[in-house]
C-alpha atoms as a PDB file:
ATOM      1  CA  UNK A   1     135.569  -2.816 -88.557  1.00  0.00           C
ATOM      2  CA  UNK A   2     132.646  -5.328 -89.558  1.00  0.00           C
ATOM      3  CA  UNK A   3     132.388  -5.445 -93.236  1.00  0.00           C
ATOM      4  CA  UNK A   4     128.892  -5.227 -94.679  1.00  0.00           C
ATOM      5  CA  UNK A   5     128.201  -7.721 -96.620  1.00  0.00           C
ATOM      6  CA  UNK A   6     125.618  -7.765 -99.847  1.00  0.00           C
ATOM      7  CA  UNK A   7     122.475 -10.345 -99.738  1.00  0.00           C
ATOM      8  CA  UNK A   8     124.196 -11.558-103.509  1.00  0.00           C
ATOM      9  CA  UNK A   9     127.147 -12.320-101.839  1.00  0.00           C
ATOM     10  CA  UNK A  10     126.526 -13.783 -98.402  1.00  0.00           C
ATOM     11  CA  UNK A  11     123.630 -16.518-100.762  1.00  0.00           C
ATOM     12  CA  UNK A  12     127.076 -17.218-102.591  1.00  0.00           C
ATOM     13  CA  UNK A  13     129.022 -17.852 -99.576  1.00  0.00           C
ATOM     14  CA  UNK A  14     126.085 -19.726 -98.202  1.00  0.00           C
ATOM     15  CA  UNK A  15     126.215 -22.035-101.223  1.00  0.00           C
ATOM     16  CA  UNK A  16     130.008 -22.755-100.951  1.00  0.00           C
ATOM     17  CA  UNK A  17     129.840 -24.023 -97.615  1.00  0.00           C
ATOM     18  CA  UNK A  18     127.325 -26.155 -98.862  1.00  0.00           C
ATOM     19  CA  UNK A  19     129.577 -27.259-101.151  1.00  0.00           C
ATOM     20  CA  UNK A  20     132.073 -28.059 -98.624  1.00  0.00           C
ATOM     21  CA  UNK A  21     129.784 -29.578 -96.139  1.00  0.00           C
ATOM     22  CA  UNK A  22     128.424 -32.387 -98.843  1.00  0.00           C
ATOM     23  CA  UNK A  23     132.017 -33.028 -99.103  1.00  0.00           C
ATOM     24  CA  UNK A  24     132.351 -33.970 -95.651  1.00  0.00           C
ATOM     25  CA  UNK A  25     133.754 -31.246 -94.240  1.00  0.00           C
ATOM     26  CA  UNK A  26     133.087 -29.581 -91.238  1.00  0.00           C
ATOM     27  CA  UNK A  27     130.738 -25.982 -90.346  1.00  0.00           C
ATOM     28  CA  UNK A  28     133.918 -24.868 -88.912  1.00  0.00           C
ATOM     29  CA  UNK A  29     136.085 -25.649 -92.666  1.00  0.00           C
ATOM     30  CA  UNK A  30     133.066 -24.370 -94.482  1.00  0.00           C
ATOM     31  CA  UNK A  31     133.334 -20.989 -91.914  1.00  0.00           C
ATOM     32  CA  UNK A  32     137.198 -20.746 -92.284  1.00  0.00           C
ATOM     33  CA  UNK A  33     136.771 -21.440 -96.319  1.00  0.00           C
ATOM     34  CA  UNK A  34     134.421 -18.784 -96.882  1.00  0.00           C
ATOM     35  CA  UNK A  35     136.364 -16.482 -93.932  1.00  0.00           C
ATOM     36  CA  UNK A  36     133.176 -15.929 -91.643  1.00  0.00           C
ATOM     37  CA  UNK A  37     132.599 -17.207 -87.994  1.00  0.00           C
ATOM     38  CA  UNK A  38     130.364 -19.812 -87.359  1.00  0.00           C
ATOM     39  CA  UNK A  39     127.796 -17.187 -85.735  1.00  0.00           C
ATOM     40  CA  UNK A  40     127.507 -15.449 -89.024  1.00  0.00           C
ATOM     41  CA  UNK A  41     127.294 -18.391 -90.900  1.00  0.00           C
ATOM     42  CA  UNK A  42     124.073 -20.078 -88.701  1.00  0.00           C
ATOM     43  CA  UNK A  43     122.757 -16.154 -88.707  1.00  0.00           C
ATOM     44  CA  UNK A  44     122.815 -15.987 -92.222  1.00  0.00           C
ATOM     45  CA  UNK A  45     121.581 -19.870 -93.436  1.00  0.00           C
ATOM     46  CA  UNK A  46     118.851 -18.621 -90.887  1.00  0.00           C
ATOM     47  CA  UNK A  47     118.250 -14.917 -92.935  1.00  0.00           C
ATOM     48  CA  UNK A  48     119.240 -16.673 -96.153  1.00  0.00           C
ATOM     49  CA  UNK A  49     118.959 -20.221 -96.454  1.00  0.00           C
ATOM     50  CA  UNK A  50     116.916 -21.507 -99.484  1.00  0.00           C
ATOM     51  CA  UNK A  51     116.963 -18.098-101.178  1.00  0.00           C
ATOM     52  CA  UNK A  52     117.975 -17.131-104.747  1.00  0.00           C
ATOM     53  CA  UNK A  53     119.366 -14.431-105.510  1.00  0.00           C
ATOM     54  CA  UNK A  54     116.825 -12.437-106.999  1.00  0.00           C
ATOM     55  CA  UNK A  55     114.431 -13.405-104.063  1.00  0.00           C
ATOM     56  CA  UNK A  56     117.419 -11.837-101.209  1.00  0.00           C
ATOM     57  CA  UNK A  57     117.583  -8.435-103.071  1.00  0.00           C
ATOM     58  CA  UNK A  58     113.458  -8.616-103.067  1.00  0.00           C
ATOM     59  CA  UNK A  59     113.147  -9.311 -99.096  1.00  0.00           C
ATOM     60  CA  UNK A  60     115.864  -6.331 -98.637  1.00  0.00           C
ATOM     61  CA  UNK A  61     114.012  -3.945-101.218  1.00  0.00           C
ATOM     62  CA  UNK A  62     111.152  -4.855 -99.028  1.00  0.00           C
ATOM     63  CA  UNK A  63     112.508  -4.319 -95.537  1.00  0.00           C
ATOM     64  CA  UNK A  64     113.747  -0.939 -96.472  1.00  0.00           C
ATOM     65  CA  UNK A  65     110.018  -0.296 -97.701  1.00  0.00           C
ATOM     66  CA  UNK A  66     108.117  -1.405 -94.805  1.00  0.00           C
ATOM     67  CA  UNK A  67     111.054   0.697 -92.451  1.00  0.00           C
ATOM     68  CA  UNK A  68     109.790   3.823 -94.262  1.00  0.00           C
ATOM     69  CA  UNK A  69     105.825   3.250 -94.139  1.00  0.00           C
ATOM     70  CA  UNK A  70     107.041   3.024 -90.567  1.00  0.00           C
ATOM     71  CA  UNK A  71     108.106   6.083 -89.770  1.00  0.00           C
ATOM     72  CA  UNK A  72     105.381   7.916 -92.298  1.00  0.00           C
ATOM     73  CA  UNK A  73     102.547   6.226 -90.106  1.00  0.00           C
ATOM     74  CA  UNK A  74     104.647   7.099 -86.460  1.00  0.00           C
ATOM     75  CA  UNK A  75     105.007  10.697 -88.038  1.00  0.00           C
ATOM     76  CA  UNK A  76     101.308  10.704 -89.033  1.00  0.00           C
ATOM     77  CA  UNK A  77     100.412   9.346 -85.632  1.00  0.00           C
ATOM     78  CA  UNK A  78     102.218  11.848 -83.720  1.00  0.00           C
ATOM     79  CA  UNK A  79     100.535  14.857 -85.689  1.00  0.00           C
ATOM     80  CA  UNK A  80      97.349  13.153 -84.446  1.00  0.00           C
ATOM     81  CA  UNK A  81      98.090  13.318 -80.990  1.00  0.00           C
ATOM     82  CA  UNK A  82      99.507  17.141 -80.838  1.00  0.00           C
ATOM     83  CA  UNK A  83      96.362  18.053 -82.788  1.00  0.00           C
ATOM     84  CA  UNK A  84      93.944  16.527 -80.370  1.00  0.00           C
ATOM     85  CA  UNK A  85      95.745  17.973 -77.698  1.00  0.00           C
ATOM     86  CA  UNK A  86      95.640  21.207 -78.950  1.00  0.00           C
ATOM     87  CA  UNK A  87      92.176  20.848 -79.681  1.00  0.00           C
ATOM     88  CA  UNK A  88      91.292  20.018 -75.587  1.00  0.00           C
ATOM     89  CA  UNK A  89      92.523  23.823 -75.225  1.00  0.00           C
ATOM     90  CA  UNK A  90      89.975  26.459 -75.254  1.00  0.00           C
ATOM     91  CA  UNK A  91      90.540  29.296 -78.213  1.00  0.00           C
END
């Protein structure tokens, strides 16, 4: 089972293979160091790279936000729609 990992933790993680790296070591040292594959690591500099910590729990706060306006305007929008079509109908 994948193991969900916290935006505090994978910026910490992200800043030990750094750390590693500017040693001279390897992606795939810095991967096996901080025990994640190489896909999550380029997936998460990607997500994550150059962000503090308070910034990563902002972006998710955010994301979870803007998911929920979503499905209040889809909801709103669909309401719309089976309105007007019940309003084509004679009474």
């Amino acid at each position: 089972m994948a193991r969900k990992h916290k935006p505090e933790d994978i910026i910490g993680k992200l800043r030990e293979a750094e750390i590693v790296l500017a040693q001279g070591g390897t992606v795939a040292d810095a991967c096996r160091r901080i025990g994640v594959t190489e896909q999550s690591y380029y997936r998460w500099r990607k997500e994550y790279g150059g962000l503090k910590m308070d910034q990563a729990r902002r972006m998710k706060e955010l994301e979870k936000e803007n998911a929920r306006l979503r499905r209040a305007v889809s909801d709103l929008t669909l309401d719309k729609l089976i309105l007007q079509e019940a309003a084509k109908g004679n009474f």
